[in-house]
Protein backbone atom coordinates (compact mmCIF):
# COMPACT_ATOMS: atom_id res chain seq x y z
CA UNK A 1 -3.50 1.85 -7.99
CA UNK A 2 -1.63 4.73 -7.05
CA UNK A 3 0.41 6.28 -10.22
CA UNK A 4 3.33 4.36 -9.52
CA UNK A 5 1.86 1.97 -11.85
CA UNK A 6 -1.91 3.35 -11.91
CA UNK A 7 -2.40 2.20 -8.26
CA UNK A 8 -1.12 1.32 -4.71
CA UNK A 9 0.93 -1.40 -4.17
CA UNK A 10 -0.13 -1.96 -0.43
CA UNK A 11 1.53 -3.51 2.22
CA UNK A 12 2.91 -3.26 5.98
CA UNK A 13 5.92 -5.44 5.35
CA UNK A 14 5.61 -8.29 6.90
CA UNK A 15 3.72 -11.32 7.74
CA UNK A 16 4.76 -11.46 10.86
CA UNK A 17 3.00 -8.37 11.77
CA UNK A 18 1.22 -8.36 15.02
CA UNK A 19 -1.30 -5.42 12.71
CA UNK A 20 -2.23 -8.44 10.08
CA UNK A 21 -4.94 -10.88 10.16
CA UNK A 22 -3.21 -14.03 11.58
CA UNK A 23 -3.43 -17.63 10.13
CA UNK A 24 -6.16 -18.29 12.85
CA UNK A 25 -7.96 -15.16 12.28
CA UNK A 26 -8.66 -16.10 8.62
CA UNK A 27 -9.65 -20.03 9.34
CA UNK A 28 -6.35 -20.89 7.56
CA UNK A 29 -4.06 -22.51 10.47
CA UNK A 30 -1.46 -24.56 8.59
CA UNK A 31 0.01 -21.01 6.52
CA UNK A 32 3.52 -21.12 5.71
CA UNK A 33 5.38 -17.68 6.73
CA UNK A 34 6.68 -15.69 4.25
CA UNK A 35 10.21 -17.08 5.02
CA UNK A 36 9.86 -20.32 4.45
CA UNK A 37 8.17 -19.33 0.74
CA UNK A 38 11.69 -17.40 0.53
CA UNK A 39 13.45 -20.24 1.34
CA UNK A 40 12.10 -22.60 -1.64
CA UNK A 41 13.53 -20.35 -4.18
CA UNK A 42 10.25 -19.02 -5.92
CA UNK A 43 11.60 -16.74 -8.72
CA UNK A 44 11.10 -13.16 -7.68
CA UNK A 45 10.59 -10.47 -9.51
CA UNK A 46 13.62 -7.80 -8.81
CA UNK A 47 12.96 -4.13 -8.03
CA UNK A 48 15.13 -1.78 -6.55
CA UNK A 49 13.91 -0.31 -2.99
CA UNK A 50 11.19 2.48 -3.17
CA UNK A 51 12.43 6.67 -1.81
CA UNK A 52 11.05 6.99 1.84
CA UNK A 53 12.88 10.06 2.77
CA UNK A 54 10.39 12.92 2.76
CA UNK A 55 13.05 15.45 1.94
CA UNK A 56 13.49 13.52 -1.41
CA UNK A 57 12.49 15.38 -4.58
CA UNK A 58 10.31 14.74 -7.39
CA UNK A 59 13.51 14.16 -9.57
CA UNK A 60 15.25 11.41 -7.35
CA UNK A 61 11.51 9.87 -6.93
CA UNK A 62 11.24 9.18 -10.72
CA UNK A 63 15.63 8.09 -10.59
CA UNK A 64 14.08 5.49 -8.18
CA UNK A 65 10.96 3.82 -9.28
CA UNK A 66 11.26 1.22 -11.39
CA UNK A 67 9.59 0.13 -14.64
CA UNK A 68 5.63 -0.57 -14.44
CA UNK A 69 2.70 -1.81 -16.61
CA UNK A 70 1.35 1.50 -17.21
CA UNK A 71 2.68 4.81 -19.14
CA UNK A 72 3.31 7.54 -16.26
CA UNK A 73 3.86 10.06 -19.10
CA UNK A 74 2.96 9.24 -22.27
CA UNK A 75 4.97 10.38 -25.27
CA UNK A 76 2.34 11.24 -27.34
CA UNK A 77 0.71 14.40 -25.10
CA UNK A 78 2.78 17.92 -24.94
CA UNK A 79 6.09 18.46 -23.05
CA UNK A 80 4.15 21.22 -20.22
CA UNK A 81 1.28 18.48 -19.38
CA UNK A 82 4.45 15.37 -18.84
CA UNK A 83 5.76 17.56 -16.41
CA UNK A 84 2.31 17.86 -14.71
CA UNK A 85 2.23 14.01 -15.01
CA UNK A 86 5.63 13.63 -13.54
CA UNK A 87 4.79 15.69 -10.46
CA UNK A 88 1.26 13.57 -9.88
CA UNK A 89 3.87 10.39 -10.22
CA UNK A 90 6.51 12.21 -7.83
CA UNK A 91 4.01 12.31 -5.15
CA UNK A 92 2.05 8.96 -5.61
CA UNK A 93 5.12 6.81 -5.66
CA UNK A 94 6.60 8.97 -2.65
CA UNK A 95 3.58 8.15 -1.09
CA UNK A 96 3.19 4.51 -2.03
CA UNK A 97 6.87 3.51 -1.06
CA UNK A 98 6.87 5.44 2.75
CA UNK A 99 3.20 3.01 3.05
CA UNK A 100 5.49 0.32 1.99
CA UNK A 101 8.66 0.04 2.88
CA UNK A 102 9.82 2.93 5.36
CA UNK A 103 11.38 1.86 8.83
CA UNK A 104 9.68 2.91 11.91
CA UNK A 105 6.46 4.45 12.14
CA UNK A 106 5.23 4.61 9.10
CA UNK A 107 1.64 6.35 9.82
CA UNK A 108 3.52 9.01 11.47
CA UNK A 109 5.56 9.69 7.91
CA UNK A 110 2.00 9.30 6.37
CA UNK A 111 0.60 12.14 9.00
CA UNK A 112 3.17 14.19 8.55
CA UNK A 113 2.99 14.02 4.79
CA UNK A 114 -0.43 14.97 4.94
CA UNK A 115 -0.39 17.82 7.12
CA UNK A 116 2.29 19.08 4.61
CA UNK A 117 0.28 17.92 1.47
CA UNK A 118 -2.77 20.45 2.80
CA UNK A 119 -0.24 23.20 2.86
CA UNK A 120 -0.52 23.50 -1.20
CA UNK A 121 -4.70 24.97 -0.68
CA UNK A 122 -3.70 26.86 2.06
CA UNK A 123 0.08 28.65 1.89
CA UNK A 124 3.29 26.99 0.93
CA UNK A 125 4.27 23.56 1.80
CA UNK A 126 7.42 23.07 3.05
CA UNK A 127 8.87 19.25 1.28
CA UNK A 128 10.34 19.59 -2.10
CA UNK A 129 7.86 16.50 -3.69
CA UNK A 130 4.80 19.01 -2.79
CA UNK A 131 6.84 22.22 -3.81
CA UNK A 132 6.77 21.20 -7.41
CA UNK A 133 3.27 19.47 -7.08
CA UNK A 134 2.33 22.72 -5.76
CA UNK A 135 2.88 23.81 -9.34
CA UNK A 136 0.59 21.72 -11.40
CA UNK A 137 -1.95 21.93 -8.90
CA UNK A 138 -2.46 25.26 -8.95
CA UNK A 139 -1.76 25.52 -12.94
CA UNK A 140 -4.51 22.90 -13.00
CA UNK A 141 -6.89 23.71 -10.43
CA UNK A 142 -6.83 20.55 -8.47
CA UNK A 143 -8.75 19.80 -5.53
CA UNK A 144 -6.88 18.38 -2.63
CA UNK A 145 -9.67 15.17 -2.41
CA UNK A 146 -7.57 12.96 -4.58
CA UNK A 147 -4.76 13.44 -3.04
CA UNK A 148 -5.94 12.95 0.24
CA UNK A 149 -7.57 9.63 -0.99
CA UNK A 150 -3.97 8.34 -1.80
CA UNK A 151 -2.95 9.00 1.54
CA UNK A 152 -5.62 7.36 3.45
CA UNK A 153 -4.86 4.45 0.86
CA UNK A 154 -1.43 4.02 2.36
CA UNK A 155 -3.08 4.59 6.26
CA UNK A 156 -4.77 1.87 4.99
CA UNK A 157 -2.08 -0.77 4.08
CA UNK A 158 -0.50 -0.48 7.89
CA UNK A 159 -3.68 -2.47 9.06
CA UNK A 160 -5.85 -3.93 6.38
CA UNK A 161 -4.29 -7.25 5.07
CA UNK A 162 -7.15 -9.31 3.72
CA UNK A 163 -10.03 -8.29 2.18
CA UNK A 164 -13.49 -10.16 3.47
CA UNK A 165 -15.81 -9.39 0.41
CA UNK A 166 -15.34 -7.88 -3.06
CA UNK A 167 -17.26 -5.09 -2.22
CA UNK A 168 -14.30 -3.96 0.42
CA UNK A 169 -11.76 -4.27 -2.06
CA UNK A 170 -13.60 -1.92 -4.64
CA UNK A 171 -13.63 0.46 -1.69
CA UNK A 172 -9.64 0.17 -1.33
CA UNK A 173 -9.50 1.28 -5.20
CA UNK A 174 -12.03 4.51 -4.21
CA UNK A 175 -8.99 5.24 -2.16
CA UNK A 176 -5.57 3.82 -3.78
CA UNK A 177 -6.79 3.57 -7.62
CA UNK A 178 -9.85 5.67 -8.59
CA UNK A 179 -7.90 9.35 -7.27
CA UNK A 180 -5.21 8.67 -10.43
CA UNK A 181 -7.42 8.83 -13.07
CA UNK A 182 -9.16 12.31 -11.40
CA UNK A 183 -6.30 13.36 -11.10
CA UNK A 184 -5.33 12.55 -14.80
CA UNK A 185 -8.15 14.32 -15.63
CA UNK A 186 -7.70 17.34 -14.02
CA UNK A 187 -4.90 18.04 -15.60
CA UNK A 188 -5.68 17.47 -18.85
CA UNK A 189 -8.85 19.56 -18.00
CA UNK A 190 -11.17 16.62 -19.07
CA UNK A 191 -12.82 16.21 -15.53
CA UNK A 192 -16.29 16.32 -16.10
CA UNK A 193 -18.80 13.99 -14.39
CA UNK A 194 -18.98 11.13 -17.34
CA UNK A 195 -15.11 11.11 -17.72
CA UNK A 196 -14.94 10.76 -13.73
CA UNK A 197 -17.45 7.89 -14.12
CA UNK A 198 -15.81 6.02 -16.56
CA UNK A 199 -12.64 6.81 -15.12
CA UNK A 200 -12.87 4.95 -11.72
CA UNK A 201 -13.97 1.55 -13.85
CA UNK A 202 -10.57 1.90 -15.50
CA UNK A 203 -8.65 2.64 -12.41
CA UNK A 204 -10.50 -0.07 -10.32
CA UNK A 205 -9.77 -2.17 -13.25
CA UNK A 206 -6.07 -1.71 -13.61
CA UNK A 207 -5.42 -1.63 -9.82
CA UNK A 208 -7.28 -5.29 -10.13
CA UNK A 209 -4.84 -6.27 -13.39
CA UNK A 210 -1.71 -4.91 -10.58
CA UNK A 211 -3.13 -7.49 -7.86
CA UNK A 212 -3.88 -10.73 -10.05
CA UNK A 213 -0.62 -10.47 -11.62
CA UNK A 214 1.12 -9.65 -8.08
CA UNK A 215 -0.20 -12.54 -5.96
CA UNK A 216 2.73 -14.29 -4.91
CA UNK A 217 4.83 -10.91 -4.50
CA UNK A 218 1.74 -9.82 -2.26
CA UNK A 219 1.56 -13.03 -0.27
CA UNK A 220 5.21 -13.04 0.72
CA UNK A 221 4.84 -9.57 2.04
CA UNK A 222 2.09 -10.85 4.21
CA UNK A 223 -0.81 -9.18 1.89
CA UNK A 224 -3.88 -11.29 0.34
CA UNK A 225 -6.09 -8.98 -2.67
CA UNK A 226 -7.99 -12.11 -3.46
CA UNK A 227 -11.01 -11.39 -1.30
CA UNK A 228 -11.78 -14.43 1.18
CA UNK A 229 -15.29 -15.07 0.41
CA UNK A 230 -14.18 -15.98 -3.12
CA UNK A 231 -11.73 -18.06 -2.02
CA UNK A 232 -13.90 -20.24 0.51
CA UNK A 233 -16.28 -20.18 -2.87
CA UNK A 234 -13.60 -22.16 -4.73
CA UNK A 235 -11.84 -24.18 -2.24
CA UNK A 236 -8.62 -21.75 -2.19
CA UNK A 237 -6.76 -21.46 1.07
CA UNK A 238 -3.75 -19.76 1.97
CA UNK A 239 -1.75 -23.12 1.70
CA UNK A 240 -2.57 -22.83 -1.94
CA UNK A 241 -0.90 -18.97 -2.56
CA UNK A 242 2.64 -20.64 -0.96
CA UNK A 243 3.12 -23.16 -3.00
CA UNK A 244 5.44 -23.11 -6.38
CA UNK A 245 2.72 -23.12 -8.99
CA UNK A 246 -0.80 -22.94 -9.28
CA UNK A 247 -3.61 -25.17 -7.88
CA UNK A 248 -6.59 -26.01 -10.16
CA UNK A 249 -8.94 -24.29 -7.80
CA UNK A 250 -6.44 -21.42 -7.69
CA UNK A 251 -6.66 -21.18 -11.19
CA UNK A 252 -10.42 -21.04 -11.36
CA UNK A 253 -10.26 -18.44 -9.00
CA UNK A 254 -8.05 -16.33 -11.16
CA UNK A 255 -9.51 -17.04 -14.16
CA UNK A 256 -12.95 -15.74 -12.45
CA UNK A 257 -11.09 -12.99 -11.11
CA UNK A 258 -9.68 -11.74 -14.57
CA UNK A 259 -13.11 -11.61 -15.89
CA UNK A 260 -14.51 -9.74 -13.42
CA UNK A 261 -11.90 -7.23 -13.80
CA UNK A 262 -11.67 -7.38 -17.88
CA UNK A 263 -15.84 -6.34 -17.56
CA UNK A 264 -14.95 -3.73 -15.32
CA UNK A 265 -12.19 -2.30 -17.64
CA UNK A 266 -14.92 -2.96 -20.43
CA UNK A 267 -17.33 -0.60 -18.63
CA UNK A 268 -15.02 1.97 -18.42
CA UNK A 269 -13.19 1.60 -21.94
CA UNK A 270 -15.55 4.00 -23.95
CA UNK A 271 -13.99 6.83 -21.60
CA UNK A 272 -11.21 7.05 -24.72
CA UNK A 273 -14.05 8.40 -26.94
CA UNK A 274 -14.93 11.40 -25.14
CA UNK A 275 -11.64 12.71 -25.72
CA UNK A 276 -9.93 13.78 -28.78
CA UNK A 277 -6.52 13.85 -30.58
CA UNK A 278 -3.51 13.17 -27.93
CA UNK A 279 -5.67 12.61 -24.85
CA UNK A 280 -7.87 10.09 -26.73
CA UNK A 281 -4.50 8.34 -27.29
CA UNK A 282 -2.87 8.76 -23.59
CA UNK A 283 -6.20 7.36 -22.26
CA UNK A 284 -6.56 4.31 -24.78
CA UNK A 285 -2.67 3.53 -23.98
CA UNK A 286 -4.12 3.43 -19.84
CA UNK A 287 -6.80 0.72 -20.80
CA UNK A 288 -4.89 -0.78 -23.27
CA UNK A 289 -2.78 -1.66 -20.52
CA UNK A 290 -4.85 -3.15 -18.63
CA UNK A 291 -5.58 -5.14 -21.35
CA UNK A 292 -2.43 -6.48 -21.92
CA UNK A 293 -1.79 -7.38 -18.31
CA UNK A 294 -4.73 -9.35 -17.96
CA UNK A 295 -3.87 -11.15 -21.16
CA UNK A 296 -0.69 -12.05 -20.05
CA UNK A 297 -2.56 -13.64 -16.80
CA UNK A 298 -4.55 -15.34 -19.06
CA UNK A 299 -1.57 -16.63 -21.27
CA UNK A 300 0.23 -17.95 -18.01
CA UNK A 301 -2.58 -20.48 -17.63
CA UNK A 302 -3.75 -18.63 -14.58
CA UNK A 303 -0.71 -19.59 -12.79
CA UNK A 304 1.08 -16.39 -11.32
CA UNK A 305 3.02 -17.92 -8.84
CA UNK A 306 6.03 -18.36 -10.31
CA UNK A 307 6.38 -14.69 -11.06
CA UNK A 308 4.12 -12.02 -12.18
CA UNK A 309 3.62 -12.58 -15.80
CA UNK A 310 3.91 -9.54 -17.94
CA UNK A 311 3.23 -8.27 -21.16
CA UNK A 312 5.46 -7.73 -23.31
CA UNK A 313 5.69 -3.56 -25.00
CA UNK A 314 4.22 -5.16 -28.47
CA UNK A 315 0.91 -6.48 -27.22
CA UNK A 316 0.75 -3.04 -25.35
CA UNK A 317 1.13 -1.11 -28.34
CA UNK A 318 -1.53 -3.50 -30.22
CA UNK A 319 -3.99 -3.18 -27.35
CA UNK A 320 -3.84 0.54 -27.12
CA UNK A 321 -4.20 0.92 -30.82
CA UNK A 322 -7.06 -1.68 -30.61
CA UNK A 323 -9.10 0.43 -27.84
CA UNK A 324 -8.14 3.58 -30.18
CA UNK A 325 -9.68 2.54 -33.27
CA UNK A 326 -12.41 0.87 -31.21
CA UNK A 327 -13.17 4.15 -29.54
CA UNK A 328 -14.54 5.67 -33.00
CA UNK A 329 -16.97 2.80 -33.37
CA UNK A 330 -20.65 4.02 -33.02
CA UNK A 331 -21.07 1.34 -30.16
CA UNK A 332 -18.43 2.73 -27.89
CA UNK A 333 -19.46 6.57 -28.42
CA UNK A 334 -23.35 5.11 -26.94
CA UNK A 335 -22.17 3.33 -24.28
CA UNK A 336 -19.80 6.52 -23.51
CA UNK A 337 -23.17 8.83 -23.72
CA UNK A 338 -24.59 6.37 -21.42
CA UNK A 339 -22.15 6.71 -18.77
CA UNK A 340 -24.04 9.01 -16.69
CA UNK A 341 -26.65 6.04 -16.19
CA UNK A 342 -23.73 3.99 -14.29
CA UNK A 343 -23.98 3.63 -10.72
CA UNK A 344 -20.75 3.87 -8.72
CA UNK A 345 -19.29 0.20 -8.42
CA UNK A 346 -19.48 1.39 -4.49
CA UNK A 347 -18.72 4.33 -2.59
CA UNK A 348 -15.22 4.68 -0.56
CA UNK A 349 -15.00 4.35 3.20
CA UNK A 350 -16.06 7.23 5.40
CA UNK A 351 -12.76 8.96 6.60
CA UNK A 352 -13.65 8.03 10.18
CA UNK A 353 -13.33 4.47 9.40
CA UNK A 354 -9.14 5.11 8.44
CA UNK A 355 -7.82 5.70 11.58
CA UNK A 356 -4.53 7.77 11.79
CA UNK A 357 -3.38 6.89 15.45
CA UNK A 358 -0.66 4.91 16.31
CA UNK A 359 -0.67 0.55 15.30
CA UNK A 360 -1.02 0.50 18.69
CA UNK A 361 -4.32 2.10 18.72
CA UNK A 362 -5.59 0.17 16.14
CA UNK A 363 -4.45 -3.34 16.34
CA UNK A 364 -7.60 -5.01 16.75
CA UNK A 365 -8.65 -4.02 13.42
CA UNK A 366 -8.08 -6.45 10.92
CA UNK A 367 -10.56 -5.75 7.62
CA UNK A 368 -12.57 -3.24 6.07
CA UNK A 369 -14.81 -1.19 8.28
CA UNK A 370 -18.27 -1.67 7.60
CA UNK A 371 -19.56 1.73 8.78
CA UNK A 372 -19.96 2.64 5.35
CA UNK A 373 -22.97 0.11 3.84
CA UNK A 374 -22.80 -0.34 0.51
CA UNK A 375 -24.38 -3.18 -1.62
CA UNK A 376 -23.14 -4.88 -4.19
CA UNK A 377 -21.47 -3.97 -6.98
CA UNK A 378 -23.40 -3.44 -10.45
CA UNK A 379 -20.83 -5.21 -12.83
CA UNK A 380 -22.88 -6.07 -15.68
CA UNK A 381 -21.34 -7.04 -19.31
CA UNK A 382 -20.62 -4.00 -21.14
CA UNK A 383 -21.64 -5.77 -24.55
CA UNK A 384 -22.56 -2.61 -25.82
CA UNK A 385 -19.14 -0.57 -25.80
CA UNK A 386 -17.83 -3.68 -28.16
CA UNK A 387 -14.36 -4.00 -25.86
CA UNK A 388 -15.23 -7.74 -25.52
CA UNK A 389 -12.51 -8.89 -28.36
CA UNK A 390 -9.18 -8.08 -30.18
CA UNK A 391 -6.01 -7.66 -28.82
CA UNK A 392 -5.24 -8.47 -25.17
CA UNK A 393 -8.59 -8.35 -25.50
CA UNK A 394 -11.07 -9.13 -21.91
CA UNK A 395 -13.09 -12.16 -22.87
CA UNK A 396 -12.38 -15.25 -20.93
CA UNK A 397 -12.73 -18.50 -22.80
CA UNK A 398 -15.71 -20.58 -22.24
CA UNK A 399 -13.53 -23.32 -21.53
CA UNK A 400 -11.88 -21.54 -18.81
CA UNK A 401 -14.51 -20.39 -16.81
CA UNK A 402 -18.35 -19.22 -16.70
CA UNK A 403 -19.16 -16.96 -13.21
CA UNK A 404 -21.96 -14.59 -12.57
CA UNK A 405 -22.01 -11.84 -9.93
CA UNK A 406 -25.20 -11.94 -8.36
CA UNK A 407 -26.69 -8.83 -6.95
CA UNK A 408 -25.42 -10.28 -3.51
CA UNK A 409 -21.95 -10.68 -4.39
CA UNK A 410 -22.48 -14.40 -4.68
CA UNK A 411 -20.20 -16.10 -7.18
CA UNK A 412 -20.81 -19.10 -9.25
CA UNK A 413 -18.09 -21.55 -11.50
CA UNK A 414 -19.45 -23.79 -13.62
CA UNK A 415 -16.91 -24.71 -15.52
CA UNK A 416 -13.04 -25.46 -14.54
CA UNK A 417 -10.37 -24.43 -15.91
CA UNK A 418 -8.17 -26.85 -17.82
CA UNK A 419 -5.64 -28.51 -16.64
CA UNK A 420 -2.03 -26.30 -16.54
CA UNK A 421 -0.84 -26.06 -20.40
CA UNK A 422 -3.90 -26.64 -21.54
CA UNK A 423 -4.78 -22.87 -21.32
CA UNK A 424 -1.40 -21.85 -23.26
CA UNK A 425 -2.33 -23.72 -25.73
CA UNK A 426 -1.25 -22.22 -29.30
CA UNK A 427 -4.05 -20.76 -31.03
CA UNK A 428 -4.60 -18.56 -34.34
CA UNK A 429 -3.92 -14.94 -33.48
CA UNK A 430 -5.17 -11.63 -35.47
CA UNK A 431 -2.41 -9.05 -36.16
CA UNK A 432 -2.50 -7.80 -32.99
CA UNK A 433 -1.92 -11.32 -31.09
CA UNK A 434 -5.40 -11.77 -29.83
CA UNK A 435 -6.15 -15.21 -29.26
């Protein structure tokens, strides 16, 4: 979730790859290339092509992007902290569309980038994105960590196109997701160690929201974010994520999948009440977000792929004034005092596991590196911070699904989803459109 839209849209390019996990590789034979999926007509979602010219500035980065789920600069905060905003954006979506879609040698963009990026701690950096990132910064006191993260992020995406376990693609949002929301609040000189806590839940969170709703997209650029033990654990293959709408066991893995994420965004929700005024506001309009995005998965009967769905800027408004006046209840203010007592959901990959050689050199890697052991993720119910209702509110029905996480990543359905249109089915809505 790199700032382009709160995280990093990863990707090499193309399924035909020789860097991604082949059909073989990941027990699934019989999958359909990416051209043929083109071929059938599946509505796509248009977007103009991403800036990969490092001599591009900030300006003609923000010209370029296109619209996103999440505010890059909210309205509501002062004209001298959009500007830092805009310059964390300039840089993240620079970043995110040379990882994406630049000819050539794309790791050799991303080195050079970096070596440039560094330049800002040490003297001057030479490309105009960094000049004017340069300013904020330094106005902010930034450390270069975050930035560096996004980078490696991007590194990342040239090799790494499926994701074995959960637990490696929480470590993907330590790199691509969790930096944005540090970064946020550094400049809005909020980054203290129970904001930074709560902060990576949200950022994991909305990075998750960007994936669910970005399946099919993903798939035809060769890229699975649906990790492959939870597949196997429903009876998903990659036969299923080419076809023109939904399987049943597709949709119980979504519908498992949104949960997981909505706790996660729970967990970190409360973060709006430990800010006040216009950053309690600009935070809550973050989560909010979130929670419209995973709504809208929910409202599509778990079916994303026949487009991503999207919420529409009414149940975003309604959700971030839901998680504002939520963040004043005595309920969320605990669970924000609490935050301290959260363990990290897991801790990102050591830097030696991101190589920065050539494809070449690393072709034989195909997932994750486990050289940095981590168990499980703690994702308990955040009950407590009462996020579990109102508009685009997290909770899944019962109907749809009932999972645990298990202390060994093990995941359980016990219920399945109903059958498609049964989970768009009208129902009585509050004032803000929660069902």
């Amino acid at each position: 979730m790199t700032t382009t839209d709160i995280r990093s849209q990863g990707g090499s390019g193309s399924p035909n790859d020789p860097l991604a996990r082949t059909a073989e590789e990941t027990g699934d034979a019989t999958r359909p290339q990416a051209s043929e999926q083109a071929q059938r007509g599946r509505p796509r979602r248009a977007e103009p092509a991403g800036v990969t010219d490092l001599a591009t500035t900030t300006d003609e980065v923000l010209r370029a992007a296109y619209g996103e789920n999440f505010p890059v600069s909210p309205m509501v905060l002062p004209a001298g902290i959009r500007d830092h905003f805009k310059a964390l954006y300039g840089f993240a979506r620079l970043v995110d569309d040379i990882g994406d879609e630049a000819p050539g040698d794309r790791l050799a963009l991303l080195d050079r980038l970096a070596a440039d990026l560094e330049l800002i701690w040490t003297s001057e950096p030479h490309l105009p994105v960094h000049q004017r990132l340069a300013g904020t910064v330094r106005a902010c006191d930034l450390p270069a960590e975050p930035f560096l993260r996004l980078v490696e992020a991007n590194r990342m995406d040239q090799w790494v196109t499926r994701y074995d376990t959960f637990d490696d693609l929480l470590r993907y949002c330590t790199l691509s997701a969790d930096p944005i929301g540090r970064m946020v609040l550094g400049v809005l000189g909020q980054a203290t160690p129970d904001r930074l806590i709560l902060s990576d839940r949200v950022c994991t969170a909305l990075q998750l929201a960007e994936h669910l709703q970005d399946v099919a997209e993903d798939y035809a650029a060769g890229r699975i974010y649906l990790p492959l033990e939870d597949m196997d654990t429903f009876g998903v293959t990659e036969r299923d994520l080419a076809a023109s709408t939904a399987s049943p066991a597709l949709r119980n893995l979504m519908a498992f999948q949104v949960a997981r994420a909505t706790t996660i965004l729970d967990q970190g929700a409360p973060l709006a009440s430990l800010l006040r005024g216009r950053m309690r506001l600009a935070i809550a309009g973050f989560v909010g977000g979130g929670r419209a995005a995973l709504h809208a998965v929910r409202q599509s009967g778990y079916d994303v792929l026949g487009g991503a769905p999207k919420a529409n800027k009414q149940r975003v408004v309604a959700a971030t004034l839901w998680v504002t006046t939520r963040s004043y209840a005595p309920s969320a203010r605990a669970a924000a005092a609490g935050a301290n007592s959260l363990s990290p959901l897991c801790e990102p990959p050591a830097p030696s596991s991101i190589p920065t050689a050539s494809p070449a050199a690393v072709s034989a890697v195909t997932s994750v590196s486990a050289a940095t052991s981590v168990g499980a993720p703690s994702v308990a119910p955040a009950t407590s911070a009462g996020t579990s209702s109102g508009p685009g509110a997290g909770d899944t029905p019962v109907g749809d699904v009932a999972a645990n996480v298990t202390g060994t990543g093990a995941v359980t359905a016990t219920e399945a989803v109903p059958e498609a249109g049964a989970a768009t089915e009208t129902r009585p809505t509050d004032e803000g459109g929660a069902r």
